[in-house]
C-alpha atoms as a PDB file:
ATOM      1  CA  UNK A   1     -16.726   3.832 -38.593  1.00  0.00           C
ATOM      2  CA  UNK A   2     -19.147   6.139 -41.352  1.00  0.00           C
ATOM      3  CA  UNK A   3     -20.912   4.468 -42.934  1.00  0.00           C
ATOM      4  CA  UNK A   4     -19.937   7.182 -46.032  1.00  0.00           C
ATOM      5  CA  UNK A   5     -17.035   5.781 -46.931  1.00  0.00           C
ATOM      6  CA  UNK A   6     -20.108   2.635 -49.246  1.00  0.00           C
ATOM      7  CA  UNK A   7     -21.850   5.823 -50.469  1.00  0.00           C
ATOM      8  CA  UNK A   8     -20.616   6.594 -54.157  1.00  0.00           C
ATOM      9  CA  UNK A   9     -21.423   9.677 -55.754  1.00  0.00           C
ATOM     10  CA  UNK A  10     -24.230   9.964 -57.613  1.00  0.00           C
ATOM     11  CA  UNK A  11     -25.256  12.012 -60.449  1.00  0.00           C
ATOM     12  CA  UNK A  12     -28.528  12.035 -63.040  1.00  0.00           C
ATOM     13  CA  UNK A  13     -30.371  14.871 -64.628  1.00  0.00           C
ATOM     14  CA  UNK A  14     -34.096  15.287 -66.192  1.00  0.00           C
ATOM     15  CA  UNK A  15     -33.076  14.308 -69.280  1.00  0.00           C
ATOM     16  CA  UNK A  16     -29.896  13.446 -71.312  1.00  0.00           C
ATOM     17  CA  UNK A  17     -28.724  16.785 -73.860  1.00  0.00           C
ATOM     18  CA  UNK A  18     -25.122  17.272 -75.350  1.00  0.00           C
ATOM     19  CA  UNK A  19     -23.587  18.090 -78.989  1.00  0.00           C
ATOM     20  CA  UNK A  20     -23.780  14.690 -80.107  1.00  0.00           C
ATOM     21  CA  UNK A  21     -27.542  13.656 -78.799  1.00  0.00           C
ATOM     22  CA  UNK A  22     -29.786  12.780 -81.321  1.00  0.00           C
ATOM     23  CA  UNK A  23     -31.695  16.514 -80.821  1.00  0.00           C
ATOM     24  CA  UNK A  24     -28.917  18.464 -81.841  1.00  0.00           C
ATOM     25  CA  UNK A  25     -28.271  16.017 -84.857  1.00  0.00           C
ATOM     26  CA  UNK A  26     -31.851  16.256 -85.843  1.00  0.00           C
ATOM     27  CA  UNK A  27     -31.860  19.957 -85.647  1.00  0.00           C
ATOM     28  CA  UNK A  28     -28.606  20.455 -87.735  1.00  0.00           C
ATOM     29  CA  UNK A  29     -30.517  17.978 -90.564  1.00  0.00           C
ATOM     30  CA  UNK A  30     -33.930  19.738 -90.582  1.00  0.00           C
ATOM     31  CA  UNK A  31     -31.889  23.002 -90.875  1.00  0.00           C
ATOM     32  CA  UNK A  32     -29.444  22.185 -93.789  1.00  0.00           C
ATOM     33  CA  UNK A  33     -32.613  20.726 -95.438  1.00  0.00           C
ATOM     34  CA  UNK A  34     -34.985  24.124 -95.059  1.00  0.00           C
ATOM     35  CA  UNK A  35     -31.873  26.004 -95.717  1.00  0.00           C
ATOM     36  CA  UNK A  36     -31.338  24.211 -99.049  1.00  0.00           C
ATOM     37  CA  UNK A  37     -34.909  24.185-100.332  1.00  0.00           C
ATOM     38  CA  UNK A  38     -34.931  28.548 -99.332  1.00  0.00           C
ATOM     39  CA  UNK A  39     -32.277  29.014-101.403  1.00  0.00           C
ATOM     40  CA  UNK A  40     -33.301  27.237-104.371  1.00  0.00           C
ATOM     41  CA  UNK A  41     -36.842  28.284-104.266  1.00  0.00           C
ATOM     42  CA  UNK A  42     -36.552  32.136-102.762  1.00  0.00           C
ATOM     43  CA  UNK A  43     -37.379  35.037-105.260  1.00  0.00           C
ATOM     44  CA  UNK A  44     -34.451  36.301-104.666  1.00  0.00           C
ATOM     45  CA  UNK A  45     -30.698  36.196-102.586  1.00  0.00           C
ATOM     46  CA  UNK A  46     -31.861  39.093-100.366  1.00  0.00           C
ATOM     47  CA  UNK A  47     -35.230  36.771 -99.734  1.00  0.00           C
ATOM     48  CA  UNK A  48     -32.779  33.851 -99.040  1.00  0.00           C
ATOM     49  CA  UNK A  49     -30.709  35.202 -96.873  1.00  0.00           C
ATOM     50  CA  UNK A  50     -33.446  36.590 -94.915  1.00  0.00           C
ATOM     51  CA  UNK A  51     -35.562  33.430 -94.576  1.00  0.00           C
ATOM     52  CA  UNK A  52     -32.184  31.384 -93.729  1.00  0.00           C
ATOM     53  CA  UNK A  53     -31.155  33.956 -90.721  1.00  0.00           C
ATOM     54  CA  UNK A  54     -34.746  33.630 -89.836  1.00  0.00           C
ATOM     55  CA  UNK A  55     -34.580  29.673 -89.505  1.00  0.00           C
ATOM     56  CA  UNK A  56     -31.106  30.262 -87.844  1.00  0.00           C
ATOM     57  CA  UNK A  57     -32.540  32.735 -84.778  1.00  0.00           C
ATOM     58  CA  UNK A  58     -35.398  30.071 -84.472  1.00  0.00           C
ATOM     59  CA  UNK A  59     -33.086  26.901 -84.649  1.00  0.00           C
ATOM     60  CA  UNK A  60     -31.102  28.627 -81.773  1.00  0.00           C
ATOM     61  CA  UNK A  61     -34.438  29.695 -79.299  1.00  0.00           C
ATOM     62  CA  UNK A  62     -35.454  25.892 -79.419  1.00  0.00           C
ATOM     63  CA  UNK A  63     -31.658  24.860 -78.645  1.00  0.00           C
ATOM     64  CA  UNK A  64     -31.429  27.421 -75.830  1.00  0.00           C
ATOM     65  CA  UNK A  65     -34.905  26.188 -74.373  1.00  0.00           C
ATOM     66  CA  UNK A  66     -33.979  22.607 -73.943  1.00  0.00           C
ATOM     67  CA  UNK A  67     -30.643  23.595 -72.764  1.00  0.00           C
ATOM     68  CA  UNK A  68     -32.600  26.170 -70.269  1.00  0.00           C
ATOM     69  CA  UNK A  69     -34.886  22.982 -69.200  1.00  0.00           C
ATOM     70  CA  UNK A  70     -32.755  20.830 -68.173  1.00  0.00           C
ATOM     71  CA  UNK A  71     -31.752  20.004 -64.676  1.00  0.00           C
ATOM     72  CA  UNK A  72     -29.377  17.651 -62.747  1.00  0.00           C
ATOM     73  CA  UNK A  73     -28.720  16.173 -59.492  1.00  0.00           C
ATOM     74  CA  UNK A  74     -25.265  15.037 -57.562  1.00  0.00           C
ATOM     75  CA  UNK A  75     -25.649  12.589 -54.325  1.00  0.00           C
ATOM     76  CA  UNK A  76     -22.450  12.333 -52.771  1.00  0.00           C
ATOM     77  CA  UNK A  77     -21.610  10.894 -49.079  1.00  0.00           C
ATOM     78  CA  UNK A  78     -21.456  14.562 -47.966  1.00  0.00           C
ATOM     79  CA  UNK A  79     -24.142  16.770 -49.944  1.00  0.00           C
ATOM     80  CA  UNK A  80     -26.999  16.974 -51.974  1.00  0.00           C
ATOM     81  CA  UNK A  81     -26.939  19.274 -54.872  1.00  0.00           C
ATOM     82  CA  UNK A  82     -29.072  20.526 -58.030  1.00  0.00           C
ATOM     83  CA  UNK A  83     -27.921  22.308 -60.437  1.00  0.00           C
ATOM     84  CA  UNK A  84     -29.852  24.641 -63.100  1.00  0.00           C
ATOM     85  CA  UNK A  85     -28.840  26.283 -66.342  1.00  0.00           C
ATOM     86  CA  UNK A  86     -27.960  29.675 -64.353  1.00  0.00           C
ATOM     87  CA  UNK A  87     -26.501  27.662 -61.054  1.00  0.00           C
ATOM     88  CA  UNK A  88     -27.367  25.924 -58.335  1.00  0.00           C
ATOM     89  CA  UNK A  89     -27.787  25.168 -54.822  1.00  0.00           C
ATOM     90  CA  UNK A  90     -26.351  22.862 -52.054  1.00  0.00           C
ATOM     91  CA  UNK A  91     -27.070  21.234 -48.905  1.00  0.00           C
ATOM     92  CA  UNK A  92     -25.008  19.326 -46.467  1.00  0.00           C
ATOM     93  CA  UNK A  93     -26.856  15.557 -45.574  1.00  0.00           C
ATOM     94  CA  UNK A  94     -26.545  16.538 -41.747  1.00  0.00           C
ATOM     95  CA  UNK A  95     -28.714  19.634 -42.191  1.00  0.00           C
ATOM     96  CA  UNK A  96     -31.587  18.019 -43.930  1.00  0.00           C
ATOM     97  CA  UNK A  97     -34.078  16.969 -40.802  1.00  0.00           C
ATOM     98  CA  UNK A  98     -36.896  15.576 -42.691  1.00  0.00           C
ATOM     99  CA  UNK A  99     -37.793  14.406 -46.733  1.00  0.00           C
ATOM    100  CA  UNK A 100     -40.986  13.529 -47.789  1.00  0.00           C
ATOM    101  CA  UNK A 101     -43.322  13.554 -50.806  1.00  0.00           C
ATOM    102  CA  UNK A 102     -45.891  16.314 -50.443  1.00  0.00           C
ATOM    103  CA  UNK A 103     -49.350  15.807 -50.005  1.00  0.00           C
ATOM    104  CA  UNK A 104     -52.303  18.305 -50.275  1.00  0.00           C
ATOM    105  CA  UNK A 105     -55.290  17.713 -47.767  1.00  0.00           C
ATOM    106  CA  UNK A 106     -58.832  16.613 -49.417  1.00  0.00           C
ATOM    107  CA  UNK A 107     -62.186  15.702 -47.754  1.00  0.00           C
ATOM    108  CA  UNK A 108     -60.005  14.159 -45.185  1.00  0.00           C
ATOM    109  CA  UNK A 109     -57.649  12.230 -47.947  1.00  0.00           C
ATOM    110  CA  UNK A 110     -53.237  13.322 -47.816  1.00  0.00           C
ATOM    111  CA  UNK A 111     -52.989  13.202 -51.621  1.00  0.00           C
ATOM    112  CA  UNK A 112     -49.685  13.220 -53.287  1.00  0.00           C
ATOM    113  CA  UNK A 113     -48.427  16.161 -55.374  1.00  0.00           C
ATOM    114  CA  UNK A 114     -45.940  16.233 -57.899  1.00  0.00           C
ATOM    115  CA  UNK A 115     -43.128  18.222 -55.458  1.00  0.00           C
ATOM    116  CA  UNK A 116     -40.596  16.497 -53.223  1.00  0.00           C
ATOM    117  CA  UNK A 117     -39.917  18.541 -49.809  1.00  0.00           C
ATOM    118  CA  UNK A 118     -37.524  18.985 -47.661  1.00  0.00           C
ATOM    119  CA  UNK A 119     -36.907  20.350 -44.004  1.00  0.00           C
ATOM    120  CA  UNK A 120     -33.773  21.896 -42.894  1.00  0.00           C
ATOM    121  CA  UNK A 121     -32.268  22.354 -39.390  1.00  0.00           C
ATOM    122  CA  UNK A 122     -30.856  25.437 -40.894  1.00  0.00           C
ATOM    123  CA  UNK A 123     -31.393  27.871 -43.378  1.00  0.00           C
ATOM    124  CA  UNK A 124     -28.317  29.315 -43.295  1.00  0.00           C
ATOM    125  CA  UNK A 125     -25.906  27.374 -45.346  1.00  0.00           C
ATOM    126  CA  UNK A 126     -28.333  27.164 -47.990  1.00  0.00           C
ATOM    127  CA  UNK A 127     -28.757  30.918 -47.880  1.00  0.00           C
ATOM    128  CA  UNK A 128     -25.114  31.310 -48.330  1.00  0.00           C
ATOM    129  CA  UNK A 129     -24.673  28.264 -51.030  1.00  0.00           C
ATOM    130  CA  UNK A 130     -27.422  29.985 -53.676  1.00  0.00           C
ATOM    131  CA  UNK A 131     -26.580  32.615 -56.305  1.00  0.00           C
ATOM    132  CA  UNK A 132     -29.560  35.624 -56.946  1.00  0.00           C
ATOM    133  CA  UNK A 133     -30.578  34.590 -60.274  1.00  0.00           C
ATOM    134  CA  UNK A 134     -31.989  30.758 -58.717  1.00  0.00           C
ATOM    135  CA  UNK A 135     -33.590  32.855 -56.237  1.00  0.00           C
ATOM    136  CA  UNK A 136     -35.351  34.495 -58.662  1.00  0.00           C
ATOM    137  CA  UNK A 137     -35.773  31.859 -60.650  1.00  0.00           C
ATOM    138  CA  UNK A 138     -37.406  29.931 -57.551  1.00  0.00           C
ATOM    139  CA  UNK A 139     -39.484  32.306 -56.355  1.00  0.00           C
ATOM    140  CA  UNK A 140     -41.254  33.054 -59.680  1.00  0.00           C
ATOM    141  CA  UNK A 141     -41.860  28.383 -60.246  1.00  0.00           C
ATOM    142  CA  UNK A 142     -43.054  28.347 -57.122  1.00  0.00           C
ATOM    143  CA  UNK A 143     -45.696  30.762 -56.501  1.00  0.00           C
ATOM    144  CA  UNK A 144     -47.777  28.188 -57.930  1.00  0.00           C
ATOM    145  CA  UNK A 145     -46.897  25.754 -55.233  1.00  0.00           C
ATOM    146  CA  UNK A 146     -47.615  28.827 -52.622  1.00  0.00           C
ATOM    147  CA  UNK A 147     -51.033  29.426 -53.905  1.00  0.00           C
ATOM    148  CA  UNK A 148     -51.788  25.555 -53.188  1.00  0.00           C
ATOM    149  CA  UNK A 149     -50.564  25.477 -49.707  1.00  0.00           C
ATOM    150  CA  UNK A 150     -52.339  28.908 -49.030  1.00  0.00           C
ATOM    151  CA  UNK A 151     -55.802  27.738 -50.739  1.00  0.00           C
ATOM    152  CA  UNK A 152     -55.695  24.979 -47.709  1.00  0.00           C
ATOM    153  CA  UNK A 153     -55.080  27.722 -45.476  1.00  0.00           C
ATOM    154  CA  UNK A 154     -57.993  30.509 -46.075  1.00  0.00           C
ATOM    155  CA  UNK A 155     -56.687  32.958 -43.377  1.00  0.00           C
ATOM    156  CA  UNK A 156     -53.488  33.474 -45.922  1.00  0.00           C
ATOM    157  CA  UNK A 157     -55.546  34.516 -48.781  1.00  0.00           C
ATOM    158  CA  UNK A 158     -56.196  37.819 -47.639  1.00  0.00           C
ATOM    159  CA  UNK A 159     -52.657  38.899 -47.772  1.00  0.00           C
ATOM    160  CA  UNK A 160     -51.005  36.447 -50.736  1.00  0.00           C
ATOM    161  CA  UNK A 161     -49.839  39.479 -52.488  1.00  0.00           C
ATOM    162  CA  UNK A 162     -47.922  40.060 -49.553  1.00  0.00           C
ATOM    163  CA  UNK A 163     -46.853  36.749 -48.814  1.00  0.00           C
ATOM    164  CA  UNK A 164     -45.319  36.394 -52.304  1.00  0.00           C
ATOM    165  CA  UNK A 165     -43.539  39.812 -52.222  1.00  0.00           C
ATOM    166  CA  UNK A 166     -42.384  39.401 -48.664  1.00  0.00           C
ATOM    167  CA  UNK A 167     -38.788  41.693 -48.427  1.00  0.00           C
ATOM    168  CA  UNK A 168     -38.943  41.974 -44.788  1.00  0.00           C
ATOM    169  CA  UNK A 169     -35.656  41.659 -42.909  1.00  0.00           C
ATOM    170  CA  UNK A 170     -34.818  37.582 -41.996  1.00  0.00           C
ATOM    171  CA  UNK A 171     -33.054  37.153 -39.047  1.00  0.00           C
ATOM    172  CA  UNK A 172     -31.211  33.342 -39.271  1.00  0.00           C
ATOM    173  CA  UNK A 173     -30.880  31.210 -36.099  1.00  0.00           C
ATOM    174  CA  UNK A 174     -27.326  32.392 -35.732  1.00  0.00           C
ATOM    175  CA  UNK A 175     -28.393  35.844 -35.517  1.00  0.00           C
ATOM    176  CA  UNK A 176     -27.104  36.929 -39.358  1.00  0.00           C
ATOM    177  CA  UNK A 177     -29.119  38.995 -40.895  1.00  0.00           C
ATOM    178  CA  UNK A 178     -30.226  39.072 -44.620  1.00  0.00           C
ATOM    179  CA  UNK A 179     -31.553  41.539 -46.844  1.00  0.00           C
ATOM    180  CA  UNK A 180     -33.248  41.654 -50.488  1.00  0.00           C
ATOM    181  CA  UNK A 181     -33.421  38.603 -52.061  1.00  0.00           C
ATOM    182  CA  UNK A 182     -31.955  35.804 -49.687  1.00  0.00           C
ATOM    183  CA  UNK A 183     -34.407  37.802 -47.239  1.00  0.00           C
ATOM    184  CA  UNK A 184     -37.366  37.033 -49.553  1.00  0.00           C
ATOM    185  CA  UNK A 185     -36.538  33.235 -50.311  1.00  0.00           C
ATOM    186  CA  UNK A 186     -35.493  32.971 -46.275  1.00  0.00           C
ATOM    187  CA  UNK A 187     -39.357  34.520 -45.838  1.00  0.00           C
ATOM    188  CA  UNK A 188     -40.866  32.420 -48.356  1.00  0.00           C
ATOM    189  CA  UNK A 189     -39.500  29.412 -46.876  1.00  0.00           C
ATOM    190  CA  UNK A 190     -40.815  30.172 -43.316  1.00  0.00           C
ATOM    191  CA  UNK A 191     -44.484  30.548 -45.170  1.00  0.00           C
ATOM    192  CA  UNK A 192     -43.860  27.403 -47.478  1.00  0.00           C
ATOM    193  CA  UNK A 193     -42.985  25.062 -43.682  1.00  0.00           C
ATOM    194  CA  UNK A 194     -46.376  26.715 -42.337  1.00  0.00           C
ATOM    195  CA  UNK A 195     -48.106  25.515 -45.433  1.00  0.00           C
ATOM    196  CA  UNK A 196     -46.690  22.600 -46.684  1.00  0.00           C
ATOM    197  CA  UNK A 197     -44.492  21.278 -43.820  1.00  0.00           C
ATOM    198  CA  UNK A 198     -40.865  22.016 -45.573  1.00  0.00           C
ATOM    199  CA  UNK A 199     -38.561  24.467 -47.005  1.00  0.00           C
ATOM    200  CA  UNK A 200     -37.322  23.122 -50.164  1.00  0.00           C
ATOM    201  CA  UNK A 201     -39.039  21.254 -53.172  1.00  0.00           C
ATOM    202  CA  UNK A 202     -37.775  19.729 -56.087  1.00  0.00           C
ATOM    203  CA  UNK A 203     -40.144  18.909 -58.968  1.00  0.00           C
ATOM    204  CA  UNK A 204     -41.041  15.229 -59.293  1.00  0.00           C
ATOM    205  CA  UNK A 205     -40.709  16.053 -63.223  1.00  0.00           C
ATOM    206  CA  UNK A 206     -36.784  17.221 -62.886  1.00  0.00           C
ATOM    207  CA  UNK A 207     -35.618  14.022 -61.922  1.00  0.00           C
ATOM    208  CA  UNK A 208     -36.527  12.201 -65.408  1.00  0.00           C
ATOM    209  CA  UNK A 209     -38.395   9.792 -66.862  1.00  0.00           C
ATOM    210  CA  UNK A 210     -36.754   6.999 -65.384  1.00  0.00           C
ATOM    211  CA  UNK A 211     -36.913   8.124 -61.567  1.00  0.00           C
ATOM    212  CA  UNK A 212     -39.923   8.256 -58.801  1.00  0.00           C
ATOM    213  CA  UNK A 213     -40.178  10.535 -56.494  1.00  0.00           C
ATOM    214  CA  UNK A 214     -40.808   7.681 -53.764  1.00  0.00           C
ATOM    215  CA  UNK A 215     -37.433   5.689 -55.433  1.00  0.00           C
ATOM    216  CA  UNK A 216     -35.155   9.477 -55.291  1.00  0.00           C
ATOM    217  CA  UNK A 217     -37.037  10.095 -51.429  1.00  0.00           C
ATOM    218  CA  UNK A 218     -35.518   6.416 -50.725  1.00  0.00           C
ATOM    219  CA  UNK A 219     -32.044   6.868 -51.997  1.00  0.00           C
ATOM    220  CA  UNK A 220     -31.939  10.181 -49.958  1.00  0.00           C
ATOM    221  CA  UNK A 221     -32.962   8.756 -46.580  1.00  0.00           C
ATOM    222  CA  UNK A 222     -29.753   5.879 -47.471  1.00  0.00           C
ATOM    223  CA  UNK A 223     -27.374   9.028 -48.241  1.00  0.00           C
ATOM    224  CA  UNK A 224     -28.783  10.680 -44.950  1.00  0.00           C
ATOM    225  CA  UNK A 225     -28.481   7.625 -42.852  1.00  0.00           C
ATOM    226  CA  UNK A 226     -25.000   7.256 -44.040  1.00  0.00           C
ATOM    227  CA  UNK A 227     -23.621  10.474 -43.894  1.00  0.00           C
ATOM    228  CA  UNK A 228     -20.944  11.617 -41.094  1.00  0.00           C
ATOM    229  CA  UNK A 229     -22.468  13.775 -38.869  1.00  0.00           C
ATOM    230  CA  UNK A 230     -19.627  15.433 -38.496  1.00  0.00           C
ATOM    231  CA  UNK A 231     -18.315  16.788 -42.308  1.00  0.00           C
END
């Protein structure tokens, strides 16, 4: 018998953001406030009106920010999944072959960075399962990440321009072929496994304040070792 069937879902995010959290409450205070003490002290209506639609625009840039920032998780007995303000990716348990935290190389020291990675058996279904805009979104976060792996690797340097830009045609272990962006991200991937040893990373800071990297590497491996090889 699977051992999925004692696997509940799980879900957590970086941080905890709706219409009745204490941000939006504070916000909606601060703003009557400034909004009170413009009218009665503004030169003028015109002035007033100005200065409130003002506070407004900038009232809604910080609320779209934190909304923009925050990212969530869901563990079930069948798939990993984050999701992001514009989307989101997924992965089956069965297709993940290896999760680790990643280290960088010093003086003959492995030490830890702040990025989780992971190794597939496959790229395709996480090809297929990832909208344009995250690939976008990932391949612009990440170059930092990239520029780590290659600075370890000095023969890359020569050619990072190229490495980050890479458009070339990917060919997937199934023999489907993919174009434009899910070529680029397939590419990138290849280069990040040469580098760093995996495909995918999560940030250690997108899982919260009240999560480790080591404790969300731990309840992955259970979810792994669980999971029907079969769904």
């Amino acid at each position: 018998m699977s051992l999925a069937i004692n696997m509940q879902t799980v879900y957590f995010e970086n941080f905890k953001f709706n219409k009745q959290s204490s941000v939006v409450r504070a916000s909606g205070i601060v703003y009557f406030t400034i909004s009170m003490a413009i009218i009665f002290t503004a030169p003028s209506l015109t002035h007033a009106f100005i200065y409130t639609t003002l506070l407004v625009a900038f009232i809604l840039l910080i609320y779209w920010l934190i909304i923009k920032s925050q990212v969530a998780f869901s563990l079930t007995p069948t798939h990993f999944q984050q999701h992001l303000f514009r989307g989101g990716w997924i992965i089956k348990w069965r297709n993940i072959r290896q999760i680790e935290q990643c280290t960088l190389s010093h003086n003959g020291w492995h030490q830890p960075i702040p990025w989780i990675g992971i190794r597939l058996k496959s790229y395709t279904p996480y090809l297929e399962s990832i909208c344009p805009r995250i690939i976008s979104e990932i391949l612009l976060n990440q170059r930092g990440l990239l520029f780590l792996g290659i600075k370890q690797h000095p023969e890359y340097m020569l050619n990072f321009e190229d490495i980050v830009l890479d458009s070339r045609e990917f060919i997937a272990d199934n023999g489907k072929r993919y174009t434009g962006l899910q070529a680029m991200l397939a590419n990138r991937m290849q280069y990040q496994r040469q580098l760093h040893g995996y495909d995918i990373f999560i940030s250690v800071g997108d899982l919260g304040m009240n999560r480790t990297g080591e404790e969300f590497i731990g309840l992955a491996r259970r979810y792994i070792a669980a999971a029907d090889p079969d769904t």
